[in-house]
Protein backbone atom coordinates (compact mmCIF):
# COMPACT_ATOMS: atom_id res chain seq x y z
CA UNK A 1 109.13 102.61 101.71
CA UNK A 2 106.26 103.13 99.58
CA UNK A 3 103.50 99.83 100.27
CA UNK A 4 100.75 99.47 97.21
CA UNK A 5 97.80 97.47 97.66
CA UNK A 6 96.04 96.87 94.96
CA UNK A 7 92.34 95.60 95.34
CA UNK A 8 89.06 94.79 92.82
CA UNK A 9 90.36 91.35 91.15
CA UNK A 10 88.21 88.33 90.92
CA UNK A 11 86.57 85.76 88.51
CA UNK A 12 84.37 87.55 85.73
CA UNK A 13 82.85 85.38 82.38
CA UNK A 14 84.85 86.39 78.75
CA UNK A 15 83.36 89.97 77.48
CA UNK A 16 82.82 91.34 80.75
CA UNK A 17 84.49 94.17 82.62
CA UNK A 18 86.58 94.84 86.10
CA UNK A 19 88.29 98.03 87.68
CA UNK A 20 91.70 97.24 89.71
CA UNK A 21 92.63 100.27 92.37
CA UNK A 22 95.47 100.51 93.44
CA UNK A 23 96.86 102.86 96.63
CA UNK A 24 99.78 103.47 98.62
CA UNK A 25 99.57 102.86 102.51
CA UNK A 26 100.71 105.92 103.95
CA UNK A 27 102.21 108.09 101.32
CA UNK A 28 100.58 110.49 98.63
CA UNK A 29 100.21 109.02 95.34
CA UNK A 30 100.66 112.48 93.15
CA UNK A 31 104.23 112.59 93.11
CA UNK A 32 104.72 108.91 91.82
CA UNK A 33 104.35 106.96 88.10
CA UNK A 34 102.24 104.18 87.94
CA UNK A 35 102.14 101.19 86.17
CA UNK A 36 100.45 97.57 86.09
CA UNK A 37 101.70 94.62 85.13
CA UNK A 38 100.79 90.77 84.71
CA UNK A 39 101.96 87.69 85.08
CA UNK A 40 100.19 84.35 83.68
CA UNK A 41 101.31 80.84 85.42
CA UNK A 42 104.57 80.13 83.41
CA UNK A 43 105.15 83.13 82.10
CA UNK A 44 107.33 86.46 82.95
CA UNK A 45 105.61 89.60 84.04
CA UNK A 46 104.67 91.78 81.51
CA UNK A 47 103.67 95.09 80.90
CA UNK A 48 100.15 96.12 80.97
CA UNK A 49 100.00 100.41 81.02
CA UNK A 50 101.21 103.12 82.34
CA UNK A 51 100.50 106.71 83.46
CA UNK A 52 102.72 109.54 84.57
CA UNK A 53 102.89 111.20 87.61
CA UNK A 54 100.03 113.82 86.72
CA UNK A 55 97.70 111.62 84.48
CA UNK A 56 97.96 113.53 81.69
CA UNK A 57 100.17 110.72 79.44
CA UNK A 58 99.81 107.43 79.16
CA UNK A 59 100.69 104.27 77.45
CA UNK A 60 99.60 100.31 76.56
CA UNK A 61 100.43 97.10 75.87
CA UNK A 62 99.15 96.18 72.09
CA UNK A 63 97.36 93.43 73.28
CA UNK A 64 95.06 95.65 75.42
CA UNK A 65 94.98 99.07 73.71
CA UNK A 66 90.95 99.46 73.07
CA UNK A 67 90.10 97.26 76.00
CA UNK A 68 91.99 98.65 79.24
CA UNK A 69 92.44 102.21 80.12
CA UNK A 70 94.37 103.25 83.51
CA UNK A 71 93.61 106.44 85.14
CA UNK A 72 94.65 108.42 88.27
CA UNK A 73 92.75 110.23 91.17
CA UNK A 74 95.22 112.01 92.88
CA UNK A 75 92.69 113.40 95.34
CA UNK A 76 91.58 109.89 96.39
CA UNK A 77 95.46 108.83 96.13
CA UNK A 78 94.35 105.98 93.95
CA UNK A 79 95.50 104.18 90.58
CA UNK A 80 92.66 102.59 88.41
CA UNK A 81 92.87 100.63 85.17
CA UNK A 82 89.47 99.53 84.13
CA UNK A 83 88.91 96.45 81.97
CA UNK A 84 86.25 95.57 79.00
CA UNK A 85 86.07 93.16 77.03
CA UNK A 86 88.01 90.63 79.22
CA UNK A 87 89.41 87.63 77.64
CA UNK A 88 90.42 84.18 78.75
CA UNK A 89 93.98 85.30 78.12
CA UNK A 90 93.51 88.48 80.31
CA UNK A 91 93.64 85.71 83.34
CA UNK A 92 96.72 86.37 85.45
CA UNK A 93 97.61 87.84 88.43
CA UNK A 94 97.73 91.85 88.26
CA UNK A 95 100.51 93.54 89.92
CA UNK A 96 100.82 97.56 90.50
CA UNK A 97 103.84 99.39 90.22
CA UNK A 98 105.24 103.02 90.92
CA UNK A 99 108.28 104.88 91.11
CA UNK A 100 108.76 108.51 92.30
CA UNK A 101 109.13 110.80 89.15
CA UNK A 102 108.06 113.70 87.67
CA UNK A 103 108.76 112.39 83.99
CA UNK A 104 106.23 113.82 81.50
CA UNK A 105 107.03 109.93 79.80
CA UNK A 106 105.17 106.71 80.87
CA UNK A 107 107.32 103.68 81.89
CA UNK A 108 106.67 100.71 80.56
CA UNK A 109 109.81 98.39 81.77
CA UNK A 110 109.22 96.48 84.93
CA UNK A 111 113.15 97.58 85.87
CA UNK A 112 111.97 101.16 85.96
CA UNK A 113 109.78 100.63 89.23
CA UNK A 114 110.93 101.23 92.38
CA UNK A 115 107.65 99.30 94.53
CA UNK A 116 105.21 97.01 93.88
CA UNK A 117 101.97 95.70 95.30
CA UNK A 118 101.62 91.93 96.30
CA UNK A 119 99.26 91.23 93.28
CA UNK A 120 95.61 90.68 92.54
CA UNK A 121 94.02 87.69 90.98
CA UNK A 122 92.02 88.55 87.91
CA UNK A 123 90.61 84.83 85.84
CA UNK A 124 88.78 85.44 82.83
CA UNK A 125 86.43 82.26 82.10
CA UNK A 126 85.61 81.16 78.60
């Protein structure tokens, strides 16, 4: 059982930026994909990005390519996807994802993740 804990939400004004981590408890990192996801009150989880198992591919959302770019340490064991440009529609609560693979492809469908971190709360105020 893999355990993710994702950390570096909070409350930041429109136009301004925030980093989510996001690390395993007790596992290494390098062998897994990684994703984040959202999820806005009343609304289903969607996808956010995603990055392979080595960093090297990765993919977005439309409605944050430009603005949000997710990276991987695999020395530090740790997950990243910083934020610019934050909107008020950016507010929801962030969720990381990851599933052992070795796929060269980035996974963008929630169905293709195996564990997932509790969330963390990001608001965006106008």
């Amino acid at each position: 059982q893999v355990q993710l804990v994702e950390s570096g939400g909070g409350l930041v004004q429109a136009g301004g930026s925030l980093r989510l981590s996001c690390a395993p408890s007790g596992r290494t990192f390098s062998s897994y994909a990684a994703g984040w996801f959202r999820q806005a009150p009343g609304k289903e989880r969607e996808f956010v990005a995603a990055i392979t198992w080595s960093g090297i591919r990765t993919n977005y959302a439309e409605a944050v390519k430009g603005r949000f770019t997710i990276s991987r340490d695999n020395a530090k064991n740790t997950v990243y996807l910083q934020m610019i440009s934050l909107k008020p529609e950016d507010s929801a609560v962030y969720y990381c994802a990851a599933t052992r693979s070795y796929s060269g492809h980035p996974r963008p469908g929630l169905s293709e993740y195996d564990y997932w971190g509790q969330g963390t709360q990001v608001t965006v105020a106008s």
